[in-house]
C-alpha atoms as a PDB file:
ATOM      1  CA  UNK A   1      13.273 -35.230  55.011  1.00  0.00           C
ATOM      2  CA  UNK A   2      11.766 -32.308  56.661  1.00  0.00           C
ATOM      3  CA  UNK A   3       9.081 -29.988  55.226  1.00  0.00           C
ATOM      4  CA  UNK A   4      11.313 -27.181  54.723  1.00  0.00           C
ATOM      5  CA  UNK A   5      13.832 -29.229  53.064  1.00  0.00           C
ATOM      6  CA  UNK A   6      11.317 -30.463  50.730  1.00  0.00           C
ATOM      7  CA  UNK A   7      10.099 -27.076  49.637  1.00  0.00           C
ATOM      8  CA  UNK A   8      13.237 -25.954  48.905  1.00  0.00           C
ATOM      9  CA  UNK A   9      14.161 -28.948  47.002  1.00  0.00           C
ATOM     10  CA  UNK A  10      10.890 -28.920  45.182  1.00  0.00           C
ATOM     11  CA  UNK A  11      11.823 -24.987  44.320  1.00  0.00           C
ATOM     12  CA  UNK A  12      15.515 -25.823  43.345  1.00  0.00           C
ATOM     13  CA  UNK A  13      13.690 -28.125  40.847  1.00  0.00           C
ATOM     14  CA  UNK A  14      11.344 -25.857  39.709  1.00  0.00           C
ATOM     15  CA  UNK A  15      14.034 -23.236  39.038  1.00  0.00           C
ATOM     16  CA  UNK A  16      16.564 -25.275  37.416  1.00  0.00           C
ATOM     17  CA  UNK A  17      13.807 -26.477  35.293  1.00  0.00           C
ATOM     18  CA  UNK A  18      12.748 -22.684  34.178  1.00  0.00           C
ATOM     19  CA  UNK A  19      16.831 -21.779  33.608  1.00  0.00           C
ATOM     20  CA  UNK A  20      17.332 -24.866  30.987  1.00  0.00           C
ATOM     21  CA  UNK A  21      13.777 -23.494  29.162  1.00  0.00           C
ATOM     22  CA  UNK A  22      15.095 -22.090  25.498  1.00  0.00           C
ATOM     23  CA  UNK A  23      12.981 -18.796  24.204  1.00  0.00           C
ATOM     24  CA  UNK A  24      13.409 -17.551  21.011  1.00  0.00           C
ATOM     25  CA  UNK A  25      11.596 -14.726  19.353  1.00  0.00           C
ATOM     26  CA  UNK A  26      11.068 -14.719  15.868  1.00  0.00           C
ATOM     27  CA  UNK A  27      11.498 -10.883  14.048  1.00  0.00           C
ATOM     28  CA  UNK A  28      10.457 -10.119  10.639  1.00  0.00           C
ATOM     29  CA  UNK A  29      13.202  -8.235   9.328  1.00  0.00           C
ATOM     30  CA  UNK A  30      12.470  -6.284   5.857  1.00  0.00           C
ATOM     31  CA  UNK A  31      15.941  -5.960   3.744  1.00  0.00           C
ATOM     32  CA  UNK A  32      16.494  -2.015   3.765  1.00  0.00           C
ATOM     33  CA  UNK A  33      15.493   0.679   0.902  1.00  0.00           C
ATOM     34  CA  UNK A  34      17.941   2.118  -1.306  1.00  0.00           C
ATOM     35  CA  UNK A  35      20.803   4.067   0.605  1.00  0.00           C
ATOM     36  CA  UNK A  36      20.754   7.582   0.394  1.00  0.00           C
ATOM     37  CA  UNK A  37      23.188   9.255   0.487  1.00  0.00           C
ATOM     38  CA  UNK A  38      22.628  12.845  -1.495  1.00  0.00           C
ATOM     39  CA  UNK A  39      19.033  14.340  -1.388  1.00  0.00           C
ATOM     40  CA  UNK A  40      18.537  17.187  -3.643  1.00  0.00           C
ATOM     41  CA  UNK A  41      15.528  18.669  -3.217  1.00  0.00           C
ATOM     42  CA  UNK A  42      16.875  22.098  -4.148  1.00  0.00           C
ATOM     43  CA  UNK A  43      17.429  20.452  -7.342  1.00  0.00           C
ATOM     44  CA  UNK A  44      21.037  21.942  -7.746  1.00  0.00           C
ATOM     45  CA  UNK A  45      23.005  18.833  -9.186  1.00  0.00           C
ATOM     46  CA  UNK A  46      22.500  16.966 -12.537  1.00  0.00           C
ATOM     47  CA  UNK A  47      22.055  13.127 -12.698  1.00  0.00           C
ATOM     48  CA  UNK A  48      25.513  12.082 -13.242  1.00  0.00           C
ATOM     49  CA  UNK A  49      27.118  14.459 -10.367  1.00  0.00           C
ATOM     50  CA  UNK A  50      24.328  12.480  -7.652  1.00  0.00           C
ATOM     51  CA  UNK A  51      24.990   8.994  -9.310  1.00  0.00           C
ATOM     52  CA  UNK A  52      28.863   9.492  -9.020  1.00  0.00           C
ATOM     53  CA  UNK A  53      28.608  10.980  -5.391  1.00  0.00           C
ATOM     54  CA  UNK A  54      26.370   7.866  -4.597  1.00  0.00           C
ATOM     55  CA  UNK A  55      28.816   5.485  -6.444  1.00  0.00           C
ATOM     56  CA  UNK A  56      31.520   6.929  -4.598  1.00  0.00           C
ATOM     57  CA  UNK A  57      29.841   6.941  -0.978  1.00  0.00           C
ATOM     58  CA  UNK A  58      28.557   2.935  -1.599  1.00  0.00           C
ATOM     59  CA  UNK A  59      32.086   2.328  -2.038  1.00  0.00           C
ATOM     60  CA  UNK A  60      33.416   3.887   0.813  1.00  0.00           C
ATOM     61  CA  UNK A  61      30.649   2.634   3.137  1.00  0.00           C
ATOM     62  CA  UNK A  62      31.652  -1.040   2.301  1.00  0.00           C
ATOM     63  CA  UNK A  63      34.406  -0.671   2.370  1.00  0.00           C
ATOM     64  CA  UNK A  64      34.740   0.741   5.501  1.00  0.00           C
ATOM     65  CA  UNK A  65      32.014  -1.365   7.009  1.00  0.00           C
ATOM     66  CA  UNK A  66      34.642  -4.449   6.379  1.00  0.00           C
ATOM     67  CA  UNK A  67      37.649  -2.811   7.989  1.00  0.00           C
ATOM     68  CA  UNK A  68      35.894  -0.408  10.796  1.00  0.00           C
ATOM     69  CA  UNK A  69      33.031  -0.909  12.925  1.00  0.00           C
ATOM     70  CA  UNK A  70      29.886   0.663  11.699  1.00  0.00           C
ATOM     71  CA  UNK A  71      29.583   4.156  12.898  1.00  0.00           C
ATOM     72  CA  UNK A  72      33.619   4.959  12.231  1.00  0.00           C
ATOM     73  CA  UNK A  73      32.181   3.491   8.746  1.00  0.00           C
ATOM     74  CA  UNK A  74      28.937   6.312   8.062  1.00  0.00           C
ATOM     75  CA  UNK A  75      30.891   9.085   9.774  1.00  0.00           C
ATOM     76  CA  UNK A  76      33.818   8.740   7.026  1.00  0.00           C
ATOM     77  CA  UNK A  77      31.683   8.182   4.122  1.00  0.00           C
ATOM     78  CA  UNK A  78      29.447  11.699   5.537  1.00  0.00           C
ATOM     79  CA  UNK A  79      32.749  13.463   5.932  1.00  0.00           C
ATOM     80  CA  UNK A  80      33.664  12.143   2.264  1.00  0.00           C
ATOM     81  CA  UNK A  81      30.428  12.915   0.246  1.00  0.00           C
ATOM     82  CA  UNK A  82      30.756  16.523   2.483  1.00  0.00           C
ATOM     83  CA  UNK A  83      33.854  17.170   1.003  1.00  0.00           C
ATOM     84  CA  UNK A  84      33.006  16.257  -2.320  1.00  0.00           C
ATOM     85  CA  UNK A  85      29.893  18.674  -2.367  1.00  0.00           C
ATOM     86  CA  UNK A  86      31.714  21.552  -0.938  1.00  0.00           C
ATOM     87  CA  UNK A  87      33.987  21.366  -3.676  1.00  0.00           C
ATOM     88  CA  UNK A  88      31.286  21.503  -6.140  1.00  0.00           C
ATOM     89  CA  UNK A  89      28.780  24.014  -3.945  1.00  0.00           C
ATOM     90  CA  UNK A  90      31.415  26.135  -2.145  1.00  0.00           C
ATOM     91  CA  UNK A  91      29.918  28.439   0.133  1.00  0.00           C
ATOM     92  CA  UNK A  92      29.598  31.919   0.156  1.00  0.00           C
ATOM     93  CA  UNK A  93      29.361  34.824   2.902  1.00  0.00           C
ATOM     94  CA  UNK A  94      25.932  34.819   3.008  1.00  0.00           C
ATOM     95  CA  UNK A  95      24.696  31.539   2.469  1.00  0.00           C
ATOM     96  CA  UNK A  96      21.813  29.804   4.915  1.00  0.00           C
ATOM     97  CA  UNK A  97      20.769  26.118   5.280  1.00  0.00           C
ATOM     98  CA  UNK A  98      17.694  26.129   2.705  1.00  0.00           C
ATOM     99  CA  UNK A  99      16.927  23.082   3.809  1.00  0.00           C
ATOM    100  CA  UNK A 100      16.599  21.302   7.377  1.00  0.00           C
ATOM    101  CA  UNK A 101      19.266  19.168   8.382  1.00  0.00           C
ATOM    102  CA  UNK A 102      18.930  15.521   8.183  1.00  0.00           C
ATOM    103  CA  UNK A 103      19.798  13.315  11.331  1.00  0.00           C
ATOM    104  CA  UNK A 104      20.930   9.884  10.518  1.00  0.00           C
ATOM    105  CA  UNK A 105      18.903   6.920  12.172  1.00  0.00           C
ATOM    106  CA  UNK A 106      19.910   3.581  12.130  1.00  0.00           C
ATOM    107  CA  UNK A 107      17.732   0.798  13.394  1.00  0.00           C
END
């Protein structure tokens, strides 16, 4: 065998050796917090009205998470639990946002 032969033989090797190499990487995953679906910090809604809204917006996320893929899944339960606070908080003529709007992150 000639030299160059031999090297690329010898590389061949090497590289079929690297490809068949398994690497994993371990992550520590924490469970996530409590979903949230209605903050209040104006403090406009009683106790029962946020538990029902969150009741209602649990149940449409799972829901929807089981039939839809994720996204199609948070956008319907946002446009839900919109719907149901504009019914309760309808806007007027001269209403502003109080409060910043909240962008929705998942990791």
């Amino acid at each position: 065998m000639t030299m160059r032969w031999q090297t690329i033989l010898l590389v061949g090797t090497f590289v079929a050796l690297q490809a068949g190499k398994a690497q994993a990487q371990e992550f520590d995953l924490q469970p996530p917090g409590d979903r949230e679906f209605v903050s209040d910090k104006a403090g406009m809604l009683d106790e029962p009205s946020i538990t029902h809204i969150r009741d209602v917006c649990d149940k449409l996320l799972t829901s929807g998470l089981r039939k839809a893929d994720i996204s199609v899944a948070i956008c319907e339960t946002i446009h839900h639990a919109t719907a149901s606070l504009e019914s309760a908080l309808p806007r007027t003529e001269h209403d502003v946002n109080e409060l910043p709007d909240t962008l929705v992150l998942l990791d």
